[in-house]
N, C-alpha and C. Protein backbone atom coordinates (compact mmCIF):
# COMPACT_ATOMS: atom_id res chain seq x y z
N UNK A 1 0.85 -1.18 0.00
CA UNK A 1 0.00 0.00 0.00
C UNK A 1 0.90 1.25 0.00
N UNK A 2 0.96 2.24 -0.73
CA UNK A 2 1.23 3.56 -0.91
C UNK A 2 0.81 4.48 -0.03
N UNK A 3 1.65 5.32 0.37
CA UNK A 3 1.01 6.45 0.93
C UNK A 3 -0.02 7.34 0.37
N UNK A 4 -0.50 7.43 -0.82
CA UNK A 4 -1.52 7.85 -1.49
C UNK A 4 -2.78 7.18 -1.34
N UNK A 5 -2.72 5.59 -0.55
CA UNK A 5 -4.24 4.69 -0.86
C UNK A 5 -5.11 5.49 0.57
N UNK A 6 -5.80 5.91 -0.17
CA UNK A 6 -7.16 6.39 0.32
C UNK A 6 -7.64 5.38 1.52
N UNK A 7 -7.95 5.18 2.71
CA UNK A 7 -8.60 4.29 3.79
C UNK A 7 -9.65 4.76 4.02
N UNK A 8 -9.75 5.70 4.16
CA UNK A 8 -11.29 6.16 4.49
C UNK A 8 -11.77 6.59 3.30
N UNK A 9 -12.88 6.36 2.18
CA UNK A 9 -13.40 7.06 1.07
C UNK A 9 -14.26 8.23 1.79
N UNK A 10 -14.92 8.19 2.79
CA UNK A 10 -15.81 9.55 2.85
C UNK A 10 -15.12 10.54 3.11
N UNK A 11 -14.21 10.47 4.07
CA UNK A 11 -13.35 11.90 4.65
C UNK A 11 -12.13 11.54 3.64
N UNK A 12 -11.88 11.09 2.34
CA UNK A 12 -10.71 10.97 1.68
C UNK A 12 -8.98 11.06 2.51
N UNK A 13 -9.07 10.15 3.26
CA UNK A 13 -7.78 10.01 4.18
C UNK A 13 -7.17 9.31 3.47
N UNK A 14 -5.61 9.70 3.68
CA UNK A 14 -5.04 8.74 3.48
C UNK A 14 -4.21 7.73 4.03
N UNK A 15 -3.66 6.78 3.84
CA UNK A 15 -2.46 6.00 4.61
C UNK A 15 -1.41 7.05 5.37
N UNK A 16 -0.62 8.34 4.52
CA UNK A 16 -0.01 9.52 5.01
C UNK A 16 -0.65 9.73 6.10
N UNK A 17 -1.57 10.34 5.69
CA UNK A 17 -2.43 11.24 6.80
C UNK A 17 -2.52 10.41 8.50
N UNK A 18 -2.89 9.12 8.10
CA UNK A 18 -3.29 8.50 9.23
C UNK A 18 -1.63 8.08 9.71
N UNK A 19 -0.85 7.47 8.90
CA UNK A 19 0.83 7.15 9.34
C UNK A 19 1.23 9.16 10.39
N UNK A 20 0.54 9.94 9.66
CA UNK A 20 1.34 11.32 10.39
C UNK A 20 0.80 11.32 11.98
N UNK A 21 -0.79 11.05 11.72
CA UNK A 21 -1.42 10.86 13.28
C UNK A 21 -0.93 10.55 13.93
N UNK A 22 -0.54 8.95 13.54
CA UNK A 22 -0.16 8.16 14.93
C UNK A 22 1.45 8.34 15.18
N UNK A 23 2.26 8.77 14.55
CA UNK A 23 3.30 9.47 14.50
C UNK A 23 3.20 10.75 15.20
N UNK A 24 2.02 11.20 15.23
CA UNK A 24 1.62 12.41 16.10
C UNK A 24 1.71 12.76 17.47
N UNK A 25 1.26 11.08 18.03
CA UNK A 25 0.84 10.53 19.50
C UNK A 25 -0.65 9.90 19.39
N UNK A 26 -1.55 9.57 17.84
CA UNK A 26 -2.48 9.28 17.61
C UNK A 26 -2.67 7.86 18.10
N UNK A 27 -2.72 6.93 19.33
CA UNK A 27 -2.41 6.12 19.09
C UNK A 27 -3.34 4.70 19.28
N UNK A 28 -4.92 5.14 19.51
CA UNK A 28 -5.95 4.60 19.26
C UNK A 28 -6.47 4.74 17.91
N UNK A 29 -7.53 3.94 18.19
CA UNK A 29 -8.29 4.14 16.72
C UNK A 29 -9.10 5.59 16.86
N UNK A 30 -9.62 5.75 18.07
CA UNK A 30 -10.57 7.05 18.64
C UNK A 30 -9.60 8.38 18.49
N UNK A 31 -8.20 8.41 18.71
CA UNK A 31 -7.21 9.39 18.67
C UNK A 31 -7.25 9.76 17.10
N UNK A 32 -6.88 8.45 16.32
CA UNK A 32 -6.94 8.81 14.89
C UNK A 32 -8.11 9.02 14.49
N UNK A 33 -9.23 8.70 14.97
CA UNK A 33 -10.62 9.10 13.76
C UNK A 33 -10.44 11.11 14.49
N UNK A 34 -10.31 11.39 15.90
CA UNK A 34 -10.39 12.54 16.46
C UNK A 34 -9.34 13.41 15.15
N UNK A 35 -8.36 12.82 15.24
CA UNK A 35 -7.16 13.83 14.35
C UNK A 35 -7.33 14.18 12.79
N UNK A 36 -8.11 12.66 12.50
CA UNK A 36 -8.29 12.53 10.85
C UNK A 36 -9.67 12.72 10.29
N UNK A 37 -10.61 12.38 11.18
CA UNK A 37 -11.77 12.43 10.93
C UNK A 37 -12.02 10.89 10.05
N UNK A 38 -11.42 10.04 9.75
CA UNK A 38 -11.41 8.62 9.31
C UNK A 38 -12.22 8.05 10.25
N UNK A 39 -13.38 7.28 9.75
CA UNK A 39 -13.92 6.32 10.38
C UNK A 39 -15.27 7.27 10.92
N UNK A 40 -15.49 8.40 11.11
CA UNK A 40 -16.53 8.90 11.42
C UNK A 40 -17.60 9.10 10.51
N UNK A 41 -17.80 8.98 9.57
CA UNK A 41 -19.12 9.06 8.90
C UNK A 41 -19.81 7.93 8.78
N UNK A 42 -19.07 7.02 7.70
CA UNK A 42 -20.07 5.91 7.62
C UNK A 42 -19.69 4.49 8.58
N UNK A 43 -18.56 4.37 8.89
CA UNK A 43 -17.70 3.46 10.08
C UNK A 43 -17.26 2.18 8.81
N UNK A 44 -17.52 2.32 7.80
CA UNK A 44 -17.37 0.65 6.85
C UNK A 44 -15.98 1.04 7.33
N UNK A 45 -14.67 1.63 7.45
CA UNK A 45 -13.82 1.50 7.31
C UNK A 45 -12.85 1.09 8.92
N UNK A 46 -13.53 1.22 9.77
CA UNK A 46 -13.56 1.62 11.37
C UNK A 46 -12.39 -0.07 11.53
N UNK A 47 -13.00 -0.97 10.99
CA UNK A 47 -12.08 -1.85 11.15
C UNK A 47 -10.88 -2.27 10.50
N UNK A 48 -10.72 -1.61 9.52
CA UNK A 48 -9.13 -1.84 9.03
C UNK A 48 -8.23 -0.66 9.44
N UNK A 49 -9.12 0.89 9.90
CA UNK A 49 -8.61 1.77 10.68
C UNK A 49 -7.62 1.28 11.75
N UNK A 50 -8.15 0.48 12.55
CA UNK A 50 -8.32 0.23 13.50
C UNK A 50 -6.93 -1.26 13.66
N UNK A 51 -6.72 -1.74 12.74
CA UNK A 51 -5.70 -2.71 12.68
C UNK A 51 -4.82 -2.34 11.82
N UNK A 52 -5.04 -0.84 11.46
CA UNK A 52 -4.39 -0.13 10.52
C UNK A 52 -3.07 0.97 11.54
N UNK A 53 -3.91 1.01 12.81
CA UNK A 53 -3.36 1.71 13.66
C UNK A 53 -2.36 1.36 14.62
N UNK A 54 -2.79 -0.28 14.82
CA UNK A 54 -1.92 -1.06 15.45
C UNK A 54 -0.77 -1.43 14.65
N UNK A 55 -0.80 -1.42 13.67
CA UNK A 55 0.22 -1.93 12.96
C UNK A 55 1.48 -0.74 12.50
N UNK A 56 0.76 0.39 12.73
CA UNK A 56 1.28 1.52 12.46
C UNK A 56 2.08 1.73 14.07
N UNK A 57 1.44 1.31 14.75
CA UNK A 57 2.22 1.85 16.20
C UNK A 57 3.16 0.65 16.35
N UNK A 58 3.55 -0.29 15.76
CA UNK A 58 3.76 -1.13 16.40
C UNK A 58 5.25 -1.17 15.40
N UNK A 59 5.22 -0.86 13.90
CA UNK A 59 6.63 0.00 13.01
C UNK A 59 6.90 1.29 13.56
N UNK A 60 6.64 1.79 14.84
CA UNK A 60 7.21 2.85 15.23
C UNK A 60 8.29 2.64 16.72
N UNK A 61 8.13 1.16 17.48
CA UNK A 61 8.50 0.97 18.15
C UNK A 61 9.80 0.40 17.80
């Protein structure tokens, strides 16, 4: 996946966007939808967010 692939289609997030979050101190899924707005409209995406985030915190350690 590219830093360009879109994860959330409603709030058009991207992999960047959400990698900058949790790089931020974003380090829930609730921290990143707060920072990115990902996962708050329609939630279809709430679960790959969400193992999207762990996996992201977990190449930062």
């Amino acid at each position: 996946m590219d830093d360009d692939t879109i994860i959330c289609p409603c709030m058009g997030t991207t992999l960047q966007e959400i990698r900058e979050a949790v790089k931020g101190g974003a380090d829930t899924l609730e921290a990143v939808e707060a920072a990115t707005g990902a996962g708050t409209v329609c939630g279809a995406c709430a679960d790959e967010l969400a193992a999207l985030v762990e996996k992201l915190k977990n190449e930062l350690q």
